[in-house]
Protein backbone atom coordinates (compact mmCIF):
# COMPACT_ATOMS: atom_id res chain seq x y z
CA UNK A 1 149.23 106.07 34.70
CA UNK A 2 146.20 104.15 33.70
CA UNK A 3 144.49 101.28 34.43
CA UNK A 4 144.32 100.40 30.98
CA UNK A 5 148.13 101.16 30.41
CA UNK A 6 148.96 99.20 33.51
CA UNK A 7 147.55 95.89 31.43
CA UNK A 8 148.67 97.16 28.00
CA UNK A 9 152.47 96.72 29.68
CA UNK A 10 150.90 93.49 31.17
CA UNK A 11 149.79 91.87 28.43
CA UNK A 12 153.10 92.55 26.46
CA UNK A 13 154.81 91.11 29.41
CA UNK A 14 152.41 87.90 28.83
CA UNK A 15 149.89 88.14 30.92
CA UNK A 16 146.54 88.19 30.30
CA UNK A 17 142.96 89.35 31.18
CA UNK A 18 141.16 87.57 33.61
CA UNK A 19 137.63 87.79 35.49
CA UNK A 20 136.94 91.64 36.33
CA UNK A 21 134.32 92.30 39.31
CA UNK A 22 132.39 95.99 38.97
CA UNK A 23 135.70 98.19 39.06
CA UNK A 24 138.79 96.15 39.39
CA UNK A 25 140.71 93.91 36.74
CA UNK A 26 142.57 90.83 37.24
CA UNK A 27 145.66 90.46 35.66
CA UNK A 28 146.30 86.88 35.40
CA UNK A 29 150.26 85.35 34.73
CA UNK A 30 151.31 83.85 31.81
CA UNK A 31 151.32 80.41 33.50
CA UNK A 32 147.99 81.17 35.26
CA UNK A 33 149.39 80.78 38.95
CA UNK A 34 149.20 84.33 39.75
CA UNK A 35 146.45 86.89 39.85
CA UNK A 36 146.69 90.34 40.82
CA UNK A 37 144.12 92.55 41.14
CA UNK A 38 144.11 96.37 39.32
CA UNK A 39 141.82 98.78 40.34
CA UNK A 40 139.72 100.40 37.17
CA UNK A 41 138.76 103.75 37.02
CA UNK A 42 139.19 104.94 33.73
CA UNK A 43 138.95 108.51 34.54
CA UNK A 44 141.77 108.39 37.45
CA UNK A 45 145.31 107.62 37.38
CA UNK A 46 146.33 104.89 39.61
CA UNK A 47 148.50 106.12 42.83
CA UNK A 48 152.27 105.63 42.70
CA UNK A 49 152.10 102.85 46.01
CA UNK A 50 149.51 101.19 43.86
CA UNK A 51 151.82 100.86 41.06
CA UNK A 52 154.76 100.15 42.68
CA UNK A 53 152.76 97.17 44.45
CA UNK A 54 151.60 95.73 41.06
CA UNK A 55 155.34 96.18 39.93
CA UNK A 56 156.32 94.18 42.92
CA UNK A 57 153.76 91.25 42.79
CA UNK A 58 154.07 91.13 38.82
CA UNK A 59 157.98 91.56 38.59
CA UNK A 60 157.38 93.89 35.19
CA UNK A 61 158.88 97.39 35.55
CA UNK A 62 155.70 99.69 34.46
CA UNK A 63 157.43 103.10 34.11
């Protein structure tokens, strides 16, 4: 999967966008108390440990 599949799921979960350093997003919670970082290479799909740890620290089921 995608980076930028990873925060379309997000961001119809609620959250949103936040500040993005050189190759990394930050998804940010809908209340704006969490912030977890995705890496973003567009070319590469993220590894499965990767994904299950932004499924675990977001609570939103990505597959």
């Amino acid at each position: 999967m995608k980076p930028r599949e990873v925060m379309k799921i997000l961001r119809e979960a609620g959250w949103t966008e936040g500040r993005g350093a050189r190759h990394t997003i930050t998804a940010v919670s809908p209340d704006g108390s969490r912030r977890v970082p995705i890496s973003n290479h567009p070319a590469e799909d993220l590894p499965t440990g990767t994904l299950k740890n932004i499924e675990r620290l977001t609570g939103v089921k990505l597959k």
